[in-house]
PDB file of N, CA and C in Angstrom:
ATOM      1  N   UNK A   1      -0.716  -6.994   6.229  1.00  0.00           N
ATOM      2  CA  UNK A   1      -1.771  -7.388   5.321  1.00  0.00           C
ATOM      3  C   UNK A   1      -1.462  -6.773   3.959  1.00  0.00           C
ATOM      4  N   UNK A   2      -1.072  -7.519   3.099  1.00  0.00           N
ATOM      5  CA  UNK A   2      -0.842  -7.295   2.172  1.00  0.00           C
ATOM      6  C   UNK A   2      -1.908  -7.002   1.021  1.00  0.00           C
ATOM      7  N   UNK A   3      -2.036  -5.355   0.163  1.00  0.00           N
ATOM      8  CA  UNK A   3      -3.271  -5.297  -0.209  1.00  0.00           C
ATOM      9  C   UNK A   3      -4.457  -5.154  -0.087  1.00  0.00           C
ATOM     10  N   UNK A   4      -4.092  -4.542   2.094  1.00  0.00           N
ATOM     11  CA  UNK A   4      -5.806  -4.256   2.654  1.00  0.00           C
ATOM     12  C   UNK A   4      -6.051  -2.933   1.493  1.00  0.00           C
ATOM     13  N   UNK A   5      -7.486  -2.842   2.000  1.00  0.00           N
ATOM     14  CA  UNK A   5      -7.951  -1.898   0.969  1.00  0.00           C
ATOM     15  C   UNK A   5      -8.568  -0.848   2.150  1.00  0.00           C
ATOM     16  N   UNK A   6      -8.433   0.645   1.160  1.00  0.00           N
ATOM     17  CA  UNK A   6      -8.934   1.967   2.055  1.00  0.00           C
ATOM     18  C   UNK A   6     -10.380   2.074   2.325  1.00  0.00           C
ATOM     19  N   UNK A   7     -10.886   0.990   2.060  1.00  0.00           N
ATOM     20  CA  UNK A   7     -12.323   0.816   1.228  1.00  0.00           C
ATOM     21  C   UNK A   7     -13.584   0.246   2.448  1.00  0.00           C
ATOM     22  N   UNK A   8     -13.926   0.799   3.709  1.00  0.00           N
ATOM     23  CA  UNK A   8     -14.632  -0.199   4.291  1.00  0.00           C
ATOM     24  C   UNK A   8     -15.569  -1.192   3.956  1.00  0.00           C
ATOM     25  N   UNK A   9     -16.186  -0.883   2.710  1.00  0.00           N
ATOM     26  CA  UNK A   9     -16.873  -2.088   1.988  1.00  0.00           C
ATOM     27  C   UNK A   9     -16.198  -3.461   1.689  1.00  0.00           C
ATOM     28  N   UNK A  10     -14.741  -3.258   1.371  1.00  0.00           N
ATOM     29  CA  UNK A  10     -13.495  -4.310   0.841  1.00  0.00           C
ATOM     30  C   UNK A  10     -13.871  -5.541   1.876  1.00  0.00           C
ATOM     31  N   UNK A  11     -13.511  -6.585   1.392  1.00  0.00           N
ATOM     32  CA  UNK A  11     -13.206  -7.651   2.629  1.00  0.00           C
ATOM     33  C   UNK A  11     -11.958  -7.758   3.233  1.00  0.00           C
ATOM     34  N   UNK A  12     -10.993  -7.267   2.608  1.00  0.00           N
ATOM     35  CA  UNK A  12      -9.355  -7.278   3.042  1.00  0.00           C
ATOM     36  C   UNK A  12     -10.055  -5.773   4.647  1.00  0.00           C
ATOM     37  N   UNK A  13     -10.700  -5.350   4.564  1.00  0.00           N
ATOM     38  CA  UNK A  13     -10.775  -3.762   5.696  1.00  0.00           C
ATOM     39  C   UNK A  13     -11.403  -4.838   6.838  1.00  0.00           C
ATOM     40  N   UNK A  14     -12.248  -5.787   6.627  1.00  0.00           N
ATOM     41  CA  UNK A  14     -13.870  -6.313   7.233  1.00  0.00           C
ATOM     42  C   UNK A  14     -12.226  -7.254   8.153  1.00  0.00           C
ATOM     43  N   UNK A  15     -11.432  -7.794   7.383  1.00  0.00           N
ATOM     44  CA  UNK A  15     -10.613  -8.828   8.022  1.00  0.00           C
ATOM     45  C   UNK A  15     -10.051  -8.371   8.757  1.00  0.00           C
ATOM     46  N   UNK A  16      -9.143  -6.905   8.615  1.00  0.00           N
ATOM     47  CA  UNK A  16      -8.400  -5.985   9.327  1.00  0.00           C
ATOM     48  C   UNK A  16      -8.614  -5.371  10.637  1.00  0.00           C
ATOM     49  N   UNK A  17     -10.076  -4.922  10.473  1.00  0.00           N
ATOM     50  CA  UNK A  17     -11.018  -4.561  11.178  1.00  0.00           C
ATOM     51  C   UNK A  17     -11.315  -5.777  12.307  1.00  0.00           C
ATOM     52  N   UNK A  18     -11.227  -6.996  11.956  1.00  0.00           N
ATOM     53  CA  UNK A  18     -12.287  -8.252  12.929  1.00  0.00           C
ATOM     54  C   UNK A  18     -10.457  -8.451  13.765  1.00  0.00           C
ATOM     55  N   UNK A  19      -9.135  -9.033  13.045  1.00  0.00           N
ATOM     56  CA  UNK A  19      -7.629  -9.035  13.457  1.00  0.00           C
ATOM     57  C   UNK A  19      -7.647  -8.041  14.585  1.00  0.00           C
ATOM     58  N   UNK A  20      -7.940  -6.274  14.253  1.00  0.00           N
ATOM     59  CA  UNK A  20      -7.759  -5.906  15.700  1.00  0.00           C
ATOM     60  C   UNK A  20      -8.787  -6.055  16.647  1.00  0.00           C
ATOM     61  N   UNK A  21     -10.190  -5.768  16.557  1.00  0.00           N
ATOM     62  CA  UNK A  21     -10.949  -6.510  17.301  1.00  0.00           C
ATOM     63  C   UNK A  21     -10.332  -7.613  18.110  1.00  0.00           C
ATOM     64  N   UNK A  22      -9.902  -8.539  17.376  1.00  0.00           N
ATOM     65  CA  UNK A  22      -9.356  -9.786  18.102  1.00  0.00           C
ATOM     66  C   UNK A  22      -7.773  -9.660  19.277  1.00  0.00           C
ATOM     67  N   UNK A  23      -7.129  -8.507  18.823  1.00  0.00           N
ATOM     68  CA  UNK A  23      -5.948  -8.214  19.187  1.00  0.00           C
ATOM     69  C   UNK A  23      -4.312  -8.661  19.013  1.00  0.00           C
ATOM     70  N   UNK A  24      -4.825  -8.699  17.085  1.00  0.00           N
ATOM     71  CA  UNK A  24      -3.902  -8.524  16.345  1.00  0.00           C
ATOM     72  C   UNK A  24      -3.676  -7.590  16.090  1.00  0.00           C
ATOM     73  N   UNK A  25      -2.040  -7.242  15.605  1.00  0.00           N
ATOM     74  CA  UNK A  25      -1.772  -5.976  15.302  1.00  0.00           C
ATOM     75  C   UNK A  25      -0.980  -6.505  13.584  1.00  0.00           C
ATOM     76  N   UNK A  26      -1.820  -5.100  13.085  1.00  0.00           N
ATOM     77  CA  UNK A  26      -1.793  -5.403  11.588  1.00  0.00           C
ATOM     78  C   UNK A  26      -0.951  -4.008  11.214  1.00  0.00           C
ATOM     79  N   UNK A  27      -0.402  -4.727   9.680  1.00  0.00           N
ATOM     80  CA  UNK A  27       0.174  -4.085   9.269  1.00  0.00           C
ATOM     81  C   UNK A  27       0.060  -3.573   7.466  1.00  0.00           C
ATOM     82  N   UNK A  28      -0.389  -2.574   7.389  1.00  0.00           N
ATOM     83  CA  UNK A  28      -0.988  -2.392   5.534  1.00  0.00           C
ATOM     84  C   UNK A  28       0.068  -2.299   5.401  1.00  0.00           C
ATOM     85  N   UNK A  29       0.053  -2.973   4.209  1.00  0.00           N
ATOM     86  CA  UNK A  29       0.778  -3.090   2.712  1.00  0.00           C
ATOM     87  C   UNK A  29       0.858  -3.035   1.624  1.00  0.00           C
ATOM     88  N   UNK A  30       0.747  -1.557   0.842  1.00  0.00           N
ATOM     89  CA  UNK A  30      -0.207  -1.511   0.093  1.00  0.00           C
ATOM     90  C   UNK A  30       1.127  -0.114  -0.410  1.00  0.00           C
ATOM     91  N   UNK A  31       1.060   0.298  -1.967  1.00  0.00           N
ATOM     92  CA  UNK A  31       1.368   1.724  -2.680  1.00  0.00           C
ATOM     93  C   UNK A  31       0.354   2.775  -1.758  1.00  0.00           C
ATOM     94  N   UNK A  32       1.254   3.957  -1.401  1.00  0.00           N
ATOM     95  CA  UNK A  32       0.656   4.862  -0.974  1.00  0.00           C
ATOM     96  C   UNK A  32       1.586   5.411   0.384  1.00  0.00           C
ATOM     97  N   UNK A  33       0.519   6.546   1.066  1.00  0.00           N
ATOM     98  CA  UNK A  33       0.782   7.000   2.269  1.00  0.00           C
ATOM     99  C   UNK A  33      -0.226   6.564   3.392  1.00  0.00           C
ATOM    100  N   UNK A  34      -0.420   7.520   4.368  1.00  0.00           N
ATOM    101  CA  UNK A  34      -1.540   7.411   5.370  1.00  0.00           C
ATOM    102  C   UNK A  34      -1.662   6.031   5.956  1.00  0.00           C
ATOM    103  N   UNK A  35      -3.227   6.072   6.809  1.00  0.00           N
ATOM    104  CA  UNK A  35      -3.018   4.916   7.642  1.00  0.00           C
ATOM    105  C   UNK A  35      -4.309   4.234   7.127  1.00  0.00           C
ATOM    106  N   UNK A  36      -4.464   3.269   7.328  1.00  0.00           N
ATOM    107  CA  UNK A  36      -5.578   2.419   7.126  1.00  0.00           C
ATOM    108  C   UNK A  36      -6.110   1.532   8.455  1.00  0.00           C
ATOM    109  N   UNK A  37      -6.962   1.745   9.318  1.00  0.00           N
ATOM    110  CA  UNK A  37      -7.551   1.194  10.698  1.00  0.00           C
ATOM    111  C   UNK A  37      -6.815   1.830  11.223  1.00  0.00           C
ATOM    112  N   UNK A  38      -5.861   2.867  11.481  1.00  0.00           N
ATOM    113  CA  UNK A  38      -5.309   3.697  12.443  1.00  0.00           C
ATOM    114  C   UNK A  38      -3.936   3.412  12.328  1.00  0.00           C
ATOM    115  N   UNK A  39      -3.818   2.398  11.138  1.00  0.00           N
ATOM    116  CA  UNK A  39      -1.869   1.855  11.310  1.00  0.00           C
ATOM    117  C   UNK A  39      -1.654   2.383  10.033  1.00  0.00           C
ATOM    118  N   UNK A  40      -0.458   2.857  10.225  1.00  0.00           N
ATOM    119  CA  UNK A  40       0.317   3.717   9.403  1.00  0.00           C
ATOM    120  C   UNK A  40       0.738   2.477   7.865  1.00  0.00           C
ATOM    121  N   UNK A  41       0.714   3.218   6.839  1.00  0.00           N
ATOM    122  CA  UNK A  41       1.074   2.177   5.442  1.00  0.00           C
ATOM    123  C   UNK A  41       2.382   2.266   5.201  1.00  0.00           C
ATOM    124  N   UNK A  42       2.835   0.760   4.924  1.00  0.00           N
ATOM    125  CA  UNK A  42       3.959   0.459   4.676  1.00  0.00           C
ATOM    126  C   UNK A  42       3.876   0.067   3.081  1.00  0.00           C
ATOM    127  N   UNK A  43       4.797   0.319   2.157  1.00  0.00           N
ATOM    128  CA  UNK A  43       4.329   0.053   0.887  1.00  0.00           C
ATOM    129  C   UNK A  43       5.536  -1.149   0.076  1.00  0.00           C
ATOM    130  N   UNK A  44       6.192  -2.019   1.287  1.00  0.00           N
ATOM    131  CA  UNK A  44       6.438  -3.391   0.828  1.00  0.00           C
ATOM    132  C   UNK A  44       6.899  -3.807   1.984  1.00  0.00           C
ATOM    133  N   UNK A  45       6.702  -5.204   2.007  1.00  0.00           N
ATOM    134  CA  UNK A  45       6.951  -6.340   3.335  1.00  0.00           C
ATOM    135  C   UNK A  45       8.239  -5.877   3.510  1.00  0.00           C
ATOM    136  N   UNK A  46       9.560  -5.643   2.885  1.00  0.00           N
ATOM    137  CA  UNK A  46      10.950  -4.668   3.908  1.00  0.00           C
ATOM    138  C   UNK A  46      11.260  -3.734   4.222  1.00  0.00           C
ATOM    139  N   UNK A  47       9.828  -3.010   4.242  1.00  0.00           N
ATOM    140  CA  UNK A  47       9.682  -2.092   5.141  1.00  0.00           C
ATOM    141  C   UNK A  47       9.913  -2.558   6.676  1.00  0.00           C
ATOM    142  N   UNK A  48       9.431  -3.620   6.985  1.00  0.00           N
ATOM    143  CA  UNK A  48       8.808  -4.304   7.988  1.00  0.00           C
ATOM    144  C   UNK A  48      10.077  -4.562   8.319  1.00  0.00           C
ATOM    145  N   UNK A  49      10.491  -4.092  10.070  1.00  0.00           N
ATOM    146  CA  UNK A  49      11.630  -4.282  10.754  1.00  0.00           C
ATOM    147  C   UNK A  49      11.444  -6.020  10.694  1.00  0.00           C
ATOM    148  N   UNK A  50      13.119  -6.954  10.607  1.00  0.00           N
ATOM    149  CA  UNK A  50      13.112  -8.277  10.235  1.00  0.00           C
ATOM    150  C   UNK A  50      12.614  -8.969  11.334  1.00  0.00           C
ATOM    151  N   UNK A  51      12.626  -8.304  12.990  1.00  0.00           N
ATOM    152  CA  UNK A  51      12.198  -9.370  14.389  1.00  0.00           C
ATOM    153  C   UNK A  51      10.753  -9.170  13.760  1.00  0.00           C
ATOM    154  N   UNK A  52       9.611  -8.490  13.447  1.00  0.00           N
ATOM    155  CA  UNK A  52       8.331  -8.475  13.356  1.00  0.00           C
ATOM    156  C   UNK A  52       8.283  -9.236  12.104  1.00  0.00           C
ATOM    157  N   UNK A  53       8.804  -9.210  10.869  1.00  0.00           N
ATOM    158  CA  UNK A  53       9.149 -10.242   9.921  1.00  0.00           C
ATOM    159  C   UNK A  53       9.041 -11.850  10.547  1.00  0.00           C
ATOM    160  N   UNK A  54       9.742 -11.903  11.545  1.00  0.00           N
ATOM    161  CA  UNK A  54      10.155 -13.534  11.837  1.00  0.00           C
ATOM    162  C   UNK A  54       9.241 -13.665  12.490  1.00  0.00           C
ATOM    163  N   UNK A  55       7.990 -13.329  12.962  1.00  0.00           N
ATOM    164  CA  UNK A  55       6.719 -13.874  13.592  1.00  0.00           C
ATOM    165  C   UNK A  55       5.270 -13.356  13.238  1.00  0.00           C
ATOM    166  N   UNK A  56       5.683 -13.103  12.056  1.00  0.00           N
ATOM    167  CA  UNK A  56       4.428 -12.198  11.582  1.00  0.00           C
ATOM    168  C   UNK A  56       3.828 -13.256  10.533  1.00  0.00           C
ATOM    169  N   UNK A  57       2.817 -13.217  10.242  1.00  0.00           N
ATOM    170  CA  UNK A  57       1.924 -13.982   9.613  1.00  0.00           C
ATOM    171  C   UNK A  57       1.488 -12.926   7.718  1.00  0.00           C
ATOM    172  N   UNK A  58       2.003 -12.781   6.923  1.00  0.00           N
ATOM    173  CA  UNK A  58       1.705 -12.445   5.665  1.00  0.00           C
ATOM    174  C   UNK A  58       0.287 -12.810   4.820  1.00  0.00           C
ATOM    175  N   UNK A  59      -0.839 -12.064   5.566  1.00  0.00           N
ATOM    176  CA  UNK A  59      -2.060 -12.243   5.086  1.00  0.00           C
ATOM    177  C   UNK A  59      -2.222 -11.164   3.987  1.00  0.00           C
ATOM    178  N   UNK A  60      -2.690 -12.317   2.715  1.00  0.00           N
ATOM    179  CA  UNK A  60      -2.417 -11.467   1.582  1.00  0.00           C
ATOM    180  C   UNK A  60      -3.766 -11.646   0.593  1.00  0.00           C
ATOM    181  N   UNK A  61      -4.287  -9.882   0.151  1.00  0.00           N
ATOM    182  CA  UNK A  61      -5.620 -10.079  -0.660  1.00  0.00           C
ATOM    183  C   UNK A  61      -5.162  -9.554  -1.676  1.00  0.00           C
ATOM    184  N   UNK A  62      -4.366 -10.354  -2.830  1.00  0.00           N
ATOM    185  CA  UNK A  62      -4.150 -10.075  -4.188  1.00  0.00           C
ATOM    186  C   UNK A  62      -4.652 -11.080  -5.294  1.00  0.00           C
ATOM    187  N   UNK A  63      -4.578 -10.382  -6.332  1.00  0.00           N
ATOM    188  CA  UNK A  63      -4.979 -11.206  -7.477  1.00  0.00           C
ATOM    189  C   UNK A  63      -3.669 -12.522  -7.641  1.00  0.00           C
ATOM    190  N   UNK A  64      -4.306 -13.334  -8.147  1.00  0.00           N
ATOM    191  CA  UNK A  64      -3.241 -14.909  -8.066  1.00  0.00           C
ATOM    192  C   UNK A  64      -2.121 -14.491  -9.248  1.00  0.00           C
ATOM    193  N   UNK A  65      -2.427 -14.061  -9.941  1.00  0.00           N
ATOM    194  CA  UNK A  65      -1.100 -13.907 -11.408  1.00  0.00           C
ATOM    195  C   UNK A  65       0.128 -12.173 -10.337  1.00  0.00           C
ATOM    196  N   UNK A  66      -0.639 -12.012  -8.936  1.00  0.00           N
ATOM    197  CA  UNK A  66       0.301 -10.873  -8.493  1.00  0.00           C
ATOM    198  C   UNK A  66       1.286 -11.583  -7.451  1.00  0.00           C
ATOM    199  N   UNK A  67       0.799 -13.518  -6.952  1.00  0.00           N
ATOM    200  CA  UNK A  67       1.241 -13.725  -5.951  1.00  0.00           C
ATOM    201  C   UNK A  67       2.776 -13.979  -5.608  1.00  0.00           C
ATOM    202  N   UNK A  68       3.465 -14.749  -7.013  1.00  0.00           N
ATOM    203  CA  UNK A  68       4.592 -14.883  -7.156  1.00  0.00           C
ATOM    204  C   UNK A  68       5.231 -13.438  -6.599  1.00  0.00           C
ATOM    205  N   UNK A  69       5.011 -12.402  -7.045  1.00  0.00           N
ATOM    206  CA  UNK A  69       6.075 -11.188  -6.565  1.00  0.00           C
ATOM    207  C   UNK A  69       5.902 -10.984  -4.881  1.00  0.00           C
ATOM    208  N   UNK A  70       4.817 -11.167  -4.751  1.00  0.00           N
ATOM    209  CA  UNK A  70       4.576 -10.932  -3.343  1.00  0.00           C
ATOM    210  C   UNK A  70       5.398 -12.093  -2.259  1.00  0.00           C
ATOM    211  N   UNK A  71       5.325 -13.434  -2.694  1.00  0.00           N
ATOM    212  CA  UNK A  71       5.931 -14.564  -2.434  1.00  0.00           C
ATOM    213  C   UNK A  71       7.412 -14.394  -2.028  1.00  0.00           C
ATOM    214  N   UNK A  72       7.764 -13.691  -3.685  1.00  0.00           N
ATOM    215  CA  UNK A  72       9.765 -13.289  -3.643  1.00  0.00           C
ATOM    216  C   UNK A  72       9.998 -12.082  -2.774  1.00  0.00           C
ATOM    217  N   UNK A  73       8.770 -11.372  -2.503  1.00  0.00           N
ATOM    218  CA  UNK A  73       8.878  -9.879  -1.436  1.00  0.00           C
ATOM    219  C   UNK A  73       9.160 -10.085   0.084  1.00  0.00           C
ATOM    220  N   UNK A  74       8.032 -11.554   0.211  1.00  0.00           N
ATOM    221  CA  UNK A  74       8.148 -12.119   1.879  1.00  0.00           C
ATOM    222  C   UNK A  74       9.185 -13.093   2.340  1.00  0.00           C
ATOM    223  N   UNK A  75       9.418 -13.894   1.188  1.00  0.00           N
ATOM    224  CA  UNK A  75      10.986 -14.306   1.282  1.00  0.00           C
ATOM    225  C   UNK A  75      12.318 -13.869   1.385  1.00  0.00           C
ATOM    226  N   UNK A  76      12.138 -12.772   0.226  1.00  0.00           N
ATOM    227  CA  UNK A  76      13.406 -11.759   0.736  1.00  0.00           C
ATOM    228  C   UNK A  76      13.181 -10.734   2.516  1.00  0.00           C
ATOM    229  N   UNK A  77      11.835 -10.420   2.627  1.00  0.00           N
ATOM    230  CA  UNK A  77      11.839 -10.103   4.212  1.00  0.00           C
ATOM    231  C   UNK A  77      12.126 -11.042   5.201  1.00  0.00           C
ATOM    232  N   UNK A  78      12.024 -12.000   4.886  1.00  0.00           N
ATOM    233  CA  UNK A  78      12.210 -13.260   6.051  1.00  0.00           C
ATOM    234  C   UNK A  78      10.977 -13.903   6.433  1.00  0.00           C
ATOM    235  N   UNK A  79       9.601 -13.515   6.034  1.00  0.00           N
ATOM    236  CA  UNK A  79       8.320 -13.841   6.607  1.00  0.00           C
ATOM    237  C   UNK A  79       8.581 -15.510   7.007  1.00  0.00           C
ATOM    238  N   UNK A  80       7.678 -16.159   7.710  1.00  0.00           N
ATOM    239  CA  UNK A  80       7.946 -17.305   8.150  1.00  0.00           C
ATOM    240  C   UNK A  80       6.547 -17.743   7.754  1.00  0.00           C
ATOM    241  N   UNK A  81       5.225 -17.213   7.590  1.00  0.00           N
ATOM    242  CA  UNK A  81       3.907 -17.616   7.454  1.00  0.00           C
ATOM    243  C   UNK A  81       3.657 -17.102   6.440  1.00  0.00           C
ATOM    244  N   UNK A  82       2.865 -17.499   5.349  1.00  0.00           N
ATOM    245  CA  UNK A  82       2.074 -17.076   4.246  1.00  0.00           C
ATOM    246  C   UNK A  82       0.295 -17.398   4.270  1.00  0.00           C
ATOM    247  N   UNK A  83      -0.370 -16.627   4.339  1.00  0.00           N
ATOM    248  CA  UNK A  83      -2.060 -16.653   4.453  1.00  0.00           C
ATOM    249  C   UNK A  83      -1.912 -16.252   3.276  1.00  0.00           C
ATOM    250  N   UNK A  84      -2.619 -17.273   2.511  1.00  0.00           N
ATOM    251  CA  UNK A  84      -3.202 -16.470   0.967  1.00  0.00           C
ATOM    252  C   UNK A  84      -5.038 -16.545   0.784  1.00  0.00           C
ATOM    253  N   UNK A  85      -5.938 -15.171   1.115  1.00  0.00           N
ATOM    254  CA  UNK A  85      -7.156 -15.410   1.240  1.00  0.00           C
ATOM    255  C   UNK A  85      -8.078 -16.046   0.268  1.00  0.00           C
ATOM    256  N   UNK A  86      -9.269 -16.285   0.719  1.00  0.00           N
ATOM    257  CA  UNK A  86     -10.058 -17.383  -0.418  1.00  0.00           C
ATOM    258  C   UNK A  86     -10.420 -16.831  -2.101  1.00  0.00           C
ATOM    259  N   UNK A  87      -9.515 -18.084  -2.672  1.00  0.00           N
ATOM    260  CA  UNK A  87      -9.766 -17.683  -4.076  1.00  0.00           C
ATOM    261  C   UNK A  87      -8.668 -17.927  -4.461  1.00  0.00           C
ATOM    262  N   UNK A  88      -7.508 -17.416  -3.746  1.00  0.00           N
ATOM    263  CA  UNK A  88      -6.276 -17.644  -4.260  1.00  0.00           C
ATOM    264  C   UNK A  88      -5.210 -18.748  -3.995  1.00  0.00           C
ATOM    265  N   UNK A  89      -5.090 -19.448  -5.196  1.00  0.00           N
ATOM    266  CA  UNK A  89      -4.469 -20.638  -5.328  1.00  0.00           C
ATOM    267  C   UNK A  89      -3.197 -20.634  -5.816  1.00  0.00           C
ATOM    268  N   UNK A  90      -2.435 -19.945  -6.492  1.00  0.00           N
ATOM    269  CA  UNK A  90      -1.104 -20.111  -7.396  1.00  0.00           C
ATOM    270  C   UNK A  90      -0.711 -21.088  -7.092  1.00  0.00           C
ATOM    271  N   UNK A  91      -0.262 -22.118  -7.728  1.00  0.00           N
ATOM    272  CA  UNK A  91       0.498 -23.435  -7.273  1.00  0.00           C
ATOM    273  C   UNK A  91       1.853 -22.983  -7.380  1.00  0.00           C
ATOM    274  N   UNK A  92       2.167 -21.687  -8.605  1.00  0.00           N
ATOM    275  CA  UNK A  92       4.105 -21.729  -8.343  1.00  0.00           C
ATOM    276  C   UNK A  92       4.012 -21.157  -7.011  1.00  0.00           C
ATOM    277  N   UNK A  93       3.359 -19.951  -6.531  1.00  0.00           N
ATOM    278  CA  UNK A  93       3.601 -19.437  -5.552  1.00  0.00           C
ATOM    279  C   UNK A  93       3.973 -20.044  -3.958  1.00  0.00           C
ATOM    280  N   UNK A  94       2.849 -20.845  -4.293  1.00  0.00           N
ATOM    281  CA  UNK A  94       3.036 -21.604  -2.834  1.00  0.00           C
ATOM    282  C   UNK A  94       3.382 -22.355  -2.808  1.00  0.00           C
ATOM    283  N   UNK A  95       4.508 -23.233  -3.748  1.00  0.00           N
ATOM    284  CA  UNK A  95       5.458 -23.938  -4.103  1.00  0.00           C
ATOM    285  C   UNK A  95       6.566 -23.638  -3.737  1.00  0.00           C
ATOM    286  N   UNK A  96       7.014 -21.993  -4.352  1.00  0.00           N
ATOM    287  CA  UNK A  96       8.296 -21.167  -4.216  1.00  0.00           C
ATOM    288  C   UNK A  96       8.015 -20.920  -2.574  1.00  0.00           C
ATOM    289  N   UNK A  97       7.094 -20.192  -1.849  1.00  0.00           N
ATOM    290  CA  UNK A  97       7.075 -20.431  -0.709  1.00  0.00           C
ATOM    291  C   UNK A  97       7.263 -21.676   0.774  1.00  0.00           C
ATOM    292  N   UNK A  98       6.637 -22.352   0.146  1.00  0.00           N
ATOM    293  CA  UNK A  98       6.514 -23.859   1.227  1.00  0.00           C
ATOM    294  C   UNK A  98       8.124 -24.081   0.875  1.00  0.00           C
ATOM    295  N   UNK A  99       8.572 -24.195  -0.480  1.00  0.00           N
ATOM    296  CA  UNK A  99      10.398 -24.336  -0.851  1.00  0.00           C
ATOM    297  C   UNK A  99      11.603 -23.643   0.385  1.00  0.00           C
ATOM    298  N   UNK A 100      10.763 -22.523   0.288  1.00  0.00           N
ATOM    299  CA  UNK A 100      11.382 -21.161   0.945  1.00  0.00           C
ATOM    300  C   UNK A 100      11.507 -20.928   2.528  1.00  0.00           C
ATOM    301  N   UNK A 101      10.099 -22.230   2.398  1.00  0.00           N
ATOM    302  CA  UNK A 101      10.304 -22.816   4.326  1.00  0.00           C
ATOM    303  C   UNK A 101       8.931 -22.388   5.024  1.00  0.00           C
ATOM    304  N   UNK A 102       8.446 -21.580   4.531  1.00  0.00           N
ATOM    305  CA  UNK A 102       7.192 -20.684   4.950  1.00  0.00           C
ATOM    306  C   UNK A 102       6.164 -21.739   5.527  1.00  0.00           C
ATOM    307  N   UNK A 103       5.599 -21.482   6.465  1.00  0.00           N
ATOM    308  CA  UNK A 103       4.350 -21.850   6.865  1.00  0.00           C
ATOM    309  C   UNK A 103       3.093 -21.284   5.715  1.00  0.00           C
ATOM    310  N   UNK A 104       2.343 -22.292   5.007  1.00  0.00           N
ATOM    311  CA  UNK A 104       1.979 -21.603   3.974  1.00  0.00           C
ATOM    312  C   UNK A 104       0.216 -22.195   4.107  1.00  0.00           C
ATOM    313  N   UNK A 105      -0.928 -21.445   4.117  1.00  0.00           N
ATOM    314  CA  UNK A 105      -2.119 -21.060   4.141  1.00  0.00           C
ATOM    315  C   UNK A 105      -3.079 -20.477   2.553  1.00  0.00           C
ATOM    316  N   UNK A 106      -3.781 -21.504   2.389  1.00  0.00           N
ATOM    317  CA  UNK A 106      -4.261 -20.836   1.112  1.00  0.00           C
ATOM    318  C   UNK A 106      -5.719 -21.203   0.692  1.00  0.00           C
ATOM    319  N   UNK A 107      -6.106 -20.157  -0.105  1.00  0.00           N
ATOM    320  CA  UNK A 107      -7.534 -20.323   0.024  1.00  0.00           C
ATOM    321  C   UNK A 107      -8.661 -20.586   1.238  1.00  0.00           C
ATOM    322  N   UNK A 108      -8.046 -19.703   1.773  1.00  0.00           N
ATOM    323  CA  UNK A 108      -9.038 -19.880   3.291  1.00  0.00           C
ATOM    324  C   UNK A 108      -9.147 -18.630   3.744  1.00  0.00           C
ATOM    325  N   UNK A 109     -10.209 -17.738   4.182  1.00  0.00           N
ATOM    326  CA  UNK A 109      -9.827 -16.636   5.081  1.00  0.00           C
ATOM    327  C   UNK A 109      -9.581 -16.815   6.479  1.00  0.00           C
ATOM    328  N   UNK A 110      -8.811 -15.877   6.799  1.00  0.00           N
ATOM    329  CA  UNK A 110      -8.475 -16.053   8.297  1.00  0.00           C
ATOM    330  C   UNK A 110      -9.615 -15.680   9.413  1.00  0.00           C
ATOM    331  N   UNK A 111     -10.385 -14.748   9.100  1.00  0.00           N
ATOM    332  CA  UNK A 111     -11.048 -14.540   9.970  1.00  0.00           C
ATOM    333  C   UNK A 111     -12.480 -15.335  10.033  1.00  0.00           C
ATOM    334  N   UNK A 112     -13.094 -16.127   9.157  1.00  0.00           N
ATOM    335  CA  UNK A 112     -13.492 -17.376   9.014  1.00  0.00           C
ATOM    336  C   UNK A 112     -12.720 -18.578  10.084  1.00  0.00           C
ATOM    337  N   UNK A 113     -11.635 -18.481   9.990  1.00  0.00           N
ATOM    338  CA  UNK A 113     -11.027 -19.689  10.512  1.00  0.00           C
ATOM    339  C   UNK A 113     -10.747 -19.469  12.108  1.00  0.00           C
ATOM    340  N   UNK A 114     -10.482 -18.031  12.391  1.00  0.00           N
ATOM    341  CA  UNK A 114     -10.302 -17.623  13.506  1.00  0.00           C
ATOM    342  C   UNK A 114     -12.019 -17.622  14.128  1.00  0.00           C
ATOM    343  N   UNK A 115     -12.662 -17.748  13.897  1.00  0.00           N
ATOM    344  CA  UNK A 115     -14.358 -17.445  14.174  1.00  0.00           C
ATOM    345  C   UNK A 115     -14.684 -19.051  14.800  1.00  0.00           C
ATOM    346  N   UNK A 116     -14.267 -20.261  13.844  1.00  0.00           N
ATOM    347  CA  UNK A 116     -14.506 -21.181  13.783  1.00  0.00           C
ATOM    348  C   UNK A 116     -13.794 -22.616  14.616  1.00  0.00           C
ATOM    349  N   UNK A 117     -12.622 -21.304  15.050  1.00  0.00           N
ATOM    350  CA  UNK A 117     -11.348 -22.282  15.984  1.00  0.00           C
ATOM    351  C   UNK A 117     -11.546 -22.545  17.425  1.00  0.00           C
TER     352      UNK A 117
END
């Protein structure tokens, strides 16, 4: 999860929080140390060993003018899925992504969609 926040008020924590509930296993992505929901922070997607890369889903709560870097971050990891949560639209981004092969998700939250499936 790219950009959860330390913040239990945040909605990126509320999503994180509902993912393991559900029995996903998440992964912060975020500048920093420590853990966030009990999982240790990784502070860019190649951190992320490449087999968990190739089936991992890139759910991401950033501002839209941040998505492009994040886009060229999960491409260079190998990500195969892109979730971009509600609000965020970039058209280069998810252009350069869907290009890039990605399974690509946008403007939708996941845990909305997972609630509703």
């Amino acid at each position: 999860m790219v950009g959860l926040s330390t913040d239990p008020f945040r909605p990126s924590y509320h999503v994180g929080e509902f993912l393991q509930e559900k029995g996903y296993k998440i992964i912060p992505v975020r500048p920093g140390k420590g853990h966030i929901l009990g999982e240790p922070i990784v502070n860019k997607l190649s951190d992320i060993p490449p087999d968990v890369m190739q089936t991992a889903v890139v759910d991401v709560f950033r501002r839209n003018e941040d998505l492009e870097a994040v886009v060229d971050e999960a491409i260079a990891a190998h990500a195969t899925g892109l979730w971009l949560q509600l609000g965020l639209t970039n058209e280069a981004a998810i252009q350069k992504a869907t290009d890039a092969g990605m399974t690509v998700v946008f403007d939708k939250c996941i845990r909305i969609e997972l609630e509703h499936s």
